[in-house]
Protein backbone atom coordinates (compact mmCIF):
# COMPACT_ATOMS: atom_id res chain seq x y z
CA UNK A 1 0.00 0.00 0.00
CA UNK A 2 1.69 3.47 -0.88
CA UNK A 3 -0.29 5.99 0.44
CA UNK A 4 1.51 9.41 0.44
CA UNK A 5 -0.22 12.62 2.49
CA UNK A 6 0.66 15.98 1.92
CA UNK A 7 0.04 18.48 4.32
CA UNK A 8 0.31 22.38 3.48
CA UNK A 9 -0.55 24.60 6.53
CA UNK A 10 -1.07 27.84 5.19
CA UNK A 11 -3.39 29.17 8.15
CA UNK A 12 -2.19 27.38 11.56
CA UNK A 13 -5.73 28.67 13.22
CA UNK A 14 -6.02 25.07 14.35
CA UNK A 15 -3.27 22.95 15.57
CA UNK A 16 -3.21 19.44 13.66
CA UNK A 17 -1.51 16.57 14.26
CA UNK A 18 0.00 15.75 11.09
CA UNK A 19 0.43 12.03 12.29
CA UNK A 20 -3.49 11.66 13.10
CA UNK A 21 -4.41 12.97 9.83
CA UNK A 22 -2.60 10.26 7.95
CA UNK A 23 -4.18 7.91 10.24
CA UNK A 24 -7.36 9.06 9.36
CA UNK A 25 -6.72 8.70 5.76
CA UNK A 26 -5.39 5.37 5.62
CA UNK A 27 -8.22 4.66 7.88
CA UNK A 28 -10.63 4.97 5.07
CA UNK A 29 -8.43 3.85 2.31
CA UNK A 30 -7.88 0.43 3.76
CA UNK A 31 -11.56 0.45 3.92
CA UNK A 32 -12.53 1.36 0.49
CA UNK A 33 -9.54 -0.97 -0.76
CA UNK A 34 -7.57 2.21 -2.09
CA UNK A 35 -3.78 0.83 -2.40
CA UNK A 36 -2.16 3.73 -4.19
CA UNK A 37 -3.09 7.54 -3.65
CA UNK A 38 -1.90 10.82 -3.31
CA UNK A 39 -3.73 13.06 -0.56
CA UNK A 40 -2.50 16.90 -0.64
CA UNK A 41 -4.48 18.95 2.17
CA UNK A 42 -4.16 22.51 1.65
CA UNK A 43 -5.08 24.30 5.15
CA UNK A 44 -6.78 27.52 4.28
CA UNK A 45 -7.93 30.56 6.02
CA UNK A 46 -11.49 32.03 4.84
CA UNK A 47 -10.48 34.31 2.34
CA UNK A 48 -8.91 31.74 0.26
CA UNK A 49 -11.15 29.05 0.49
CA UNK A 50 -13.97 31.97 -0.45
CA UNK A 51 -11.85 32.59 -3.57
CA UNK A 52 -11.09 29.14 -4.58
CA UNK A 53 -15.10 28.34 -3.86
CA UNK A 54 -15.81 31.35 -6.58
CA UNK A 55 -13.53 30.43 -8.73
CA UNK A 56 -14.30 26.62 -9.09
CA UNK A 57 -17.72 26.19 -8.03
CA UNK A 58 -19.11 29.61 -8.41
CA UNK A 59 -20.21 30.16 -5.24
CA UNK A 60 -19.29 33.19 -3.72
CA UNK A 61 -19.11 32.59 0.44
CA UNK A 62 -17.23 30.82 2.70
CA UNK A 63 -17.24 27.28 3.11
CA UNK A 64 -16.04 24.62 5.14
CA UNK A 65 -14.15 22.17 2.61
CA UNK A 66 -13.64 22.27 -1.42
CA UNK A 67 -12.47 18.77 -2.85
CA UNK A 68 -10.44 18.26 -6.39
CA UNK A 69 -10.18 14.64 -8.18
CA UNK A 70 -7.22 15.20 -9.97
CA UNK A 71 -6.93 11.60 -10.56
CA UNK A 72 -5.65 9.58 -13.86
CA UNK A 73 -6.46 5.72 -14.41
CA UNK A 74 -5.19 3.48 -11.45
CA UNK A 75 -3.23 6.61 -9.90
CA UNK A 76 -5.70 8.47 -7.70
CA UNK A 77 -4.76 12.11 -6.34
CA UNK A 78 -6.95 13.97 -3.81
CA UNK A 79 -6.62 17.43 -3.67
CA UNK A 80 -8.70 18.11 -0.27
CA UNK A 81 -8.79 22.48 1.10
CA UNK A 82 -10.10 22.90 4.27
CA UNK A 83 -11.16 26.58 6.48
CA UNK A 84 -9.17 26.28 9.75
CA UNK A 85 -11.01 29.53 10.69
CA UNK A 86 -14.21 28.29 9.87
CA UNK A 87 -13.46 24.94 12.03
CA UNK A 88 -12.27 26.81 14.95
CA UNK A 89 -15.53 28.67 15.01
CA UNK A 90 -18.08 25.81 14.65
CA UNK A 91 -15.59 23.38 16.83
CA UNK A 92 -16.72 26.75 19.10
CA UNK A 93 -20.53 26.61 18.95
CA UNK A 94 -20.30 22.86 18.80
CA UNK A 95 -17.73 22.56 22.13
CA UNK A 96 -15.45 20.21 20.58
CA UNK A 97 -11.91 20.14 19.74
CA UNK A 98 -10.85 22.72 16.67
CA UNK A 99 -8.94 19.59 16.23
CA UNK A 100 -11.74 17.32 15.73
CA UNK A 101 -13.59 19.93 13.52
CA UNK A 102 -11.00 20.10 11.02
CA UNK A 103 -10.78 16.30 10.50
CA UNK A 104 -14.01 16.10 9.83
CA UNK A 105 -14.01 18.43 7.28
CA UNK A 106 -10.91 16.39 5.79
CA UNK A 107 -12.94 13.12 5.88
CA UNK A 108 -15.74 14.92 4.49
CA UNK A 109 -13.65 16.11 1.29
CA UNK A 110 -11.68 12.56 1.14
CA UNK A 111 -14.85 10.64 0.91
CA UNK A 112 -16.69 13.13 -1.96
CA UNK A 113 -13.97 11.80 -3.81
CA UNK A 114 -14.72 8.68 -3.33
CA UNK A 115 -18.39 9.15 -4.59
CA UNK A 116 -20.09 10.20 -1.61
CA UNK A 117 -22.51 13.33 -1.65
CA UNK A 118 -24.19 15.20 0.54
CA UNK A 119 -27.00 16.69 -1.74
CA UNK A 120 -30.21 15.64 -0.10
CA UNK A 121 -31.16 14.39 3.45
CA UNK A 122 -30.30 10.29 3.07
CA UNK A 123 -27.00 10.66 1.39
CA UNK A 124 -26.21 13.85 3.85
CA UNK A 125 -26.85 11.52 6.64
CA UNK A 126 -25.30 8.09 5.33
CA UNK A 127 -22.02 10.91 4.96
CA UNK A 128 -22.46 11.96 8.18
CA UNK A 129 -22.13 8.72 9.87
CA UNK A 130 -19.42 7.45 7.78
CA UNK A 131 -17.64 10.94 8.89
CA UNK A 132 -18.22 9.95 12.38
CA UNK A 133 -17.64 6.14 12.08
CA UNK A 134 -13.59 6.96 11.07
CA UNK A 135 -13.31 9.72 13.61
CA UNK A 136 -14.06 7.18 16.08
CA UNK A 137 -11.67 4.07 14.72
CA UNK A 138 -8.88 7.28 15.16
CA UNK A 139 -10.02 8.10 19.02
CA UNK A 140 -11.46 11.13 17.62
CA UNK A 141 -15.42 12.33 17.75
CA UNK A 142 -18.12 12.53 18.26
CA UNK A 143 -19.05 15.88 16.23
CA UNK A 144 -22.85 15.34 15.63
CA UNK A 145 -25.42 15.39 18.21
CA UNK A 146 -23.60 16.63 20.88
């Protein structure tokens, strides 16, 4: 299994464990049967994630998490950004670990590209509950229904 995780922390709102995060990841590609991937996490601050959400998506607002397949026959590479000052301030309302928030939001992007969606109520919640189901095997969670 070669699984290689970049991490680029270009907003250091949230302190992250760079050793949990691949744990996480291999987490879930052992269980999808990934063997060979390239994860690069880009750690992002709201204005860029706003401008990268405009630019790809059209979407002009903050968000929480923008995903990029970037993959090529058997070689898959996961471009996952996530807001560090957007997880600090719902790991706030939701009084959990900043930590925790911004691992979810890394799951979240990994498994949209592995086909997940969230785009109505039964696939938001079958996400959801995979989401929580990793954070768990890594000692992590919960972050719903607290």
């Amino acid at each position: 299994m070669s699984i290689a995780v970049r991490i680029n922390k270009r907003n250091i709102a949230v302190p992250l464990d760079n050793n949990i995060v691949r744990k996480l990841i291999r987490k879930v590609f052992r269980h999808f049967k990934v063997r060979n991937a390239v994860v690069e996490i880009e750690i992002v601050g709201d204005y860029r994630i706003k401008n990268l959400n405009y630019k790809f998506l059209k979407r002009n607002r903050i968000t929480d998490c923008i995903s990029f397949d970037l993959s090529e026959k058997n070689r898959y590479l996961y471009l996952i950004v996530v807001n560090a000052q957007k997880a600090k301030r719902e790991a706030k309302k939701r009084r959990i670990k900043s930590q925790t928030e911004l691992l979810l939001y890394i799951v979240h992007g990994l498994l949209h590209n592995l086909g997940f969606n969230d785009n109505n109520k039964h696939a938001a919640a079958l996400m959801h509950k995979t989401e929580a189901s990793f954070l768990h095997q890594i000692g992590d969670g919960p972050v719903y229904n607290n």
